[in-house]
Protein backbone atom coordinates (compact mmCIF):
# COMPACT_ATOMS: atom_id res chain seq x y z
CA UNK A 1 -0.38 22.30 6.58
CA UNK A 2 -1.47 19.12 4.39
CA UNK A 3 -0.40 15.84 5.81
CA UNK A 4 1.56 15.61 2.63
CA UNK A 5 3.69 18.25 4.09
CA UNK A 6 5.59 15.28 5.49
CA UNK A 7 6.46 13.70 2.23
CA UNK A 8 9.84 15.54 1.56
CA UNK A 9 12.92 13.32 0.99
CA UNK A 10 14.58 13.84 4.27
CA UNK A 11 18.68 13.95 3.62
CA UNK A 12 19.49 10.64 5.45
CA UNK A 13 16.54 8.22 4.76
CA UNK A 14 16.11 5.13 2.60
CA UNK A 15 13.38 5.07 0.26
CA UNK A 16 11.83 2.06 2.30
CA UNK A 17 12.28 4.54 5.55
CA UNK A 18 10.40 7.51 3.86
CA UNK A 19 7.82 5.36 2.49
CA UNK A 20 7.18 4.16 6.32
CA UNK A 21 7.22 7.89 8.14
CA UNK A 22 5.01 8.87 4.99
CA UNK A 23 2.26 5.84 5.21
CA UNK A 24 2.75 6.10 9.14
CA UNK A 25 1.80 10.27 9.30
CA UNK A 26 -1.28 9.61 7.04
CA UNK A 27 -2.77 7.20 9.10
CA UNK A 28 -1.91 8.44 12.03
CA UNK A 29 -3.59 12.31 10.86
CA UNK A 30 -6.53 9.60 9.89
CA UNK A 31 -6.92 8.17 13.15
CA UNK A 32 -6.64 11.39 15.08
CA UNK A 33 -10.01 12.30 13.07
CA UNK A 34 -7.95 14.53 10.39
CA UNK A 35 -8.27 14.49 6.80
CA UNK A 36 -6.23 17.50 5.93
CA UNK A 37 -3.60 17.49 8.67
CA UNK A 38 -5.89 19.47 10.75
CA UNK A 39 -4.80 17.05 13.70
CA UNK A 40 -1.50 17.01 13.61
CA UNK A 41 -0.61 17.74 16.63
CA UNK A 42 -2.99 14.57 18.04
CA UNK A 43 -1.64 11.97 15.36
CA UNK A 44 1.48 11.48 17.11
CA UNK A 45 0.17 10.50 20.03
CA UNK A 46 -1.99 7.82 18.05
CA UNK A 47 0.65 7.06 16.25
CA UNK A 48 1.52 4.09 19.03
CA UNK A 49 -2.39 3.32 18.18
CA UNK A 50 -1.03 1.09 14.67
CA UNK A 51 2.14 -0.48 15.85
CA UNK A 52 5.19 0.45 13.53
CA UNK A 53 5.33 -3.37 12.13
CA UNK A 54 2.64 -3.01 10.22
CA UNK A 55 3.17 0.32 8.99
CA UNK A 56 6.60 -1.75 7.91
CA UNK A 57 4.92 -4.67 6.55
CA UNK A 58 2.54 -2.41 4.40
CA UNK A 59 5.73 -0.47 2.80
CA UNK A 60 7.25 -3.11 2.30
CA UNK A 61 4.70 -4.81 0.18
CA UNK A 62 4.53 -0.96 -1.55
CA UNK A 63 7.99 -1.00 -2.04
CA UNK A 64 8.80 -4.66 -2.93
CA UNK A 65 5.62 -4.13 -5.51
CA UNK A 66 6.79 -0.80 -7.30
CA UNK A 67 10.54 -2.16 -7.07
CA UNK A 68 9.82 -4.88 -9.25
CA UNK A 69 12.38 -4.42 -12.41
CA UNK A 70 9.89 -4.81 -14.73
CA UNK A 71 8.09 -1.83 -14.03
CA UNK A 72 9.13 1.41 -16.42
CA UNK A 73 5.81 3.72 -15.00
CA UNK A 74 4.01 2.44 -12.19
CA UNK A 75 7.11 2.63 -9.77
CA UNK A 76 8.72 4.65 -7.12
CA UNK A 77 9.60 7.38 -8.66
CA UNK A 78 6.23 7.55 -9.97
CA UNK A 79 4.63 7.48 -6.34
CA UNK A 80 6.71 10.46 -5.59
CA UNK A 81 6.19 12.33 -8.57
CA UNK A 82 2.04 11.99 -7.55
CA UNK A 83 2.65 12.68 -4.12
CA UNK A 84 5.47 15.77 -3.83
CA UNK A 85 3.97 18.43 -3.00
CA UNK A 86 6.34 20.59 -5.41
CA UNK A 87 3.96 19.17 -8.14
CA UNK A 88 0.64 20.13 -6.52
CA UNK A 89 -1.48 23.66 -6.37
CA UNK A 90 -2.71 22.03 -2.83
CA UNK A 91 -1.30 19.74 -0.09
CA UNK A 92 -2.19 16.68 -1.14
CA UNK A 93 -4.20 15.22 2.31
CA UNK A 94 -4.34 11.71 4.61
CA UNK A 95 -6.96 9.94 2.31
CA UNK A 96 -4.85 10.56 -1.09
CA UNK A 97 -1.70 9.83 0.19
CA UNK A 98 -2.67 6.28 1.07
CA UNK A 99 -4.88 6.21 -2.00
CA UNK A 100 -1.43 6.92 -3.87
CA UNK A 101 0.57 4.66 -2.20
CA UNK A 102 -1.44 1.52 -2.70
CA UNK A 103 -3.14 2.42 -5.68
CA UNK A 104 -0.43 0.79 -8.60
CA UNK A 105 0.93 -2.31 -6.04
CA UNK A 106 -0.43 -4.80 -8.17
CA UNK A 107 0.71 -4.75 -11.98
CA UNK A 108 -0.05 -8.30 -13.02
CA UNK A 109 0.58 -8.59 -16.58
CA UNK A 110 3.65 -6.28 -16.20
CA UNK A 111 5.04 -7.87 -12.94
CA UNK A 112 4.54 -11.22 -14.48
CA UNK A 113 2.12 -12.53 -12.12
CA UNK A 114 1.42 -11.76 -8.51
CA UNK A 115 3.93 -11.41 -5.69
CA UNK A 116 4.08 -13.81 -2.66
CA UNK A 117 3.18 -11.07 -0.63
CA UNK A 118 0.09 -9.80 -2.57
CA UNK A 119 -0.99 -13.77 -3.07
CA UNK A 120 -1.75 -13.67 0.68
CA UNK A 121 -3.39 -10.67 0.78
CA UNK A 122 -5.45 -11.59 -2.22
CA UNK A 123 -6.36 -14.77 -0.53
CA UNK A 124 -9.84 -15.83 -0.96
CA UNK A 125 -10.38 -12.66 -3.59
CA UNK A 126 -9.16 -14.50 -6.68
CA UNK A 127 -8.62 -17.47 -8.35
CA UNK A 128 -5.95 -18.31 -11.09
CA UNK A 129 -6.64 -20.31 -13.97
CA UNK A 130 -3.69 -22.69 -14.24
CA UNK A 131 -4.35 -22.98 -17.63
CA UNK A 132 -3.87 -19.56 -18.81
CA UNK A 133 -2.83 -17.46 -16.23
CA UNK A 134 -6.18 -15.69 -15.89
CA UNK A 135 -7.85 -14.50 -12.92
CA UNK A 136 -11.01 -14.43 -12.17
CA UNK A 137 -13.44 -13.78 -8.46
CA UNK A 138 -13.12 -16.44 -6.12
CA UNK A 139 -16.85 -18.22 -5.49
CA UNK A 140 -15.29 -17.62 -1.83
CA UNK A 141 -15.81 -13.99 -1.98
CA UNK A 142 -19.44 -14.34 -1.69
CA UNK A 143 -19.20 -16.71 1.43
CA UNK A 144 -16.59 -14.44 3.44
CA UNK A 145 -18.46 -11.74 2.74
CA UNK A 146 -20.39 -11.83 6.08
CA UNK A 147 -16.87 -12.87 7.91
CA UNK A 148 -14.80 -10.01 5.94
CA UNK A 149 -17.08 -7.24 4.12
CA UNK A 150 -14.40 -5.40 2.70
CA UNK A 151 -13.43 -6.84 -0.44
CA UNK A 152 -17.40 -7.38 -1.17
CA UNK A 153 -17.17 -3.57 -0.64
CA UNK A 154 -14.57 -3.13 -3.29
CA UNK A 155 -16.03 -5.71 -5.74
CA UNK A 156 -19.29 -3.50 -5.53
CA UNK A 157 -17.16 0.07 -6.15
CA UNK A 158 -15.72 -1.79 -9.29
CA UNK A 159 -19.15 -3.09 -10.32
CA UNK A 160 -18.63 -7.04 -10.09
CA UNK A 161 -20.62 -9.57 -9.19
CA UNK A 162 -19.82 -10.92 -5.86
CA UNK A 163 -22.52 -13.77 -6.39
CA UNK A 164 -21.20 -14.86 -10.03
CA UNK A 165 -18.81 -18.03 -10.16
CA UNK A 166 -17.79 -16.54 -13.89
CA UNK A 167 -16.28 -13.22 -12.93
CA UNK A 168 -13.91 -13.06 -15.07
CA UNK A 169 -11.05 -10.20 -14.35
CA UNK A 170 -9.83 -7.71 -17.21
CA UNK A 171 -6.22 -5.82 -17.22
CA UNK A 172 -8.35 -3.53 -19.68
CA UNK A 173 -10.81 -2.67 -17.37
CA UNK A 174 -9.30 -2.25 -14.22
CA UNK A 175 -8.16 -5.28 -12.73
CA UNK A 176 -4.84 -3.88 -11.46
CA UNK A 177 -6.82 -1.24 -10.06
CA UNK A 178 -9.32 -3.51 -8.51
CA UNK A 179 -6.57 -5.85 -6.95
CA UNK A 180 -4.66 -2.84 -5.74
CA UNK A 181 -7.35 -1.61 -3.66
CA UNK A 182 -8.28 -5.37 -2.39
CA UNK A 183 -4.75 -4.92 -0.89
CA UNK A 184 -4.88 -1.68 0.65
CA UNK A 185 -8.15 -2.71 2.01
CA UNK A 186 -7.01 -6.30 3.37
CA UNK A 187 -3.91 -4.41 5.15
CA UNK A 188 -5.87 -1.05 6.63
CA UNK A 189 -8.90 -2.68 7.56
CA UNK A 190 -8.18 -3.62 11.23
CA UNK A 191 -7.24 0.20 11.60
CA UNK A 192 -9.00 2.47 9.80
């Protein structure tokens, strides 16, 4: 059995409280070496390995994210509808489960800017023009990158220029994207 075996709607949950035991079993299958749920029965003893508040912290930033009112798509229901495992030939495993989960948090021309919560993790990544809104690569990406690799890691998946000071960022051409896996990477990095 997948580790998306575990994302059913359980009768007396909140939505914040699924989110949690969901994010929480895929990392914890990931940590016990398992990609496919093939360690099951060692992730919950690693569980305890990432303590529960930031398992918490993450879904909430998920949640508050794909709550916001503005969104029509790229919310909740959508992140179930990608991740129940009524609408897959396969259980979906560890690795695509967090991929889904973090992969629509930032919406920034929909959500009318960024959160609180993503500003901080996106400190150091970006930098808005005050003019216009517009975001663009911090020049302090470069000169973290030795400090923090990570986000140099993403800029180079996405193709931009860690070294340019004119990195301009495009909601046509995957900046939401980009940002949303900045986040995902800024919050899992000291685990996985």
């Amino acid at each position: 059995v997948g580790a998306g075996a575990d994302i059913i709607k359980r009768p007396s949950e909140t939505t914040l409280q699924r989110l949690s035991l969901n994010l929480q079993s895929a990392v914890s299958t990931l940590l016990a070496g398992g990609i496919n749920g093939d360690a099951s029965a060692e992730a919950t003893t690693v569980a305890t390995a990432v303590p529960f508040h930031l398992i918490e912290a993450w879904s909430v930033l998920i949640y508050d994210s794909m709550s916001n009112p503005s969104r029509s798509f790229h919310s909740l229901d959508h992140l179930w509808d990608i991740t129940s495992e009524s609408s897959k030939a396969e259980p979906i495993d560890a690795i695509q489960t967090i991929a889904a989960y973090f992969h629509d948090v930032v919406y920034y021309q929909i959500d009318g800017g960024l959160s609180p919560a993503q500003s901080a993790k996106l400190n150091g990544i970006i930098a808005i023009d005050p003019n216009d809104a517009t975001l663009s690569l911090s020049p302090e990406i470069a000169y973290n990158a030795v400090m923090d690799p990570y986000p140099a890691m993403v800029c180079d998946v996405f193709g931009f220029d860690t070294l340019s000071t004119e990195t301009k960022l495009d909601p046509f051409k995957g900046m939401n994207e980009f940002l949303s896996a900045i986040i995902a990477v800024r919050c899992l990095q000291s685990t996985l």
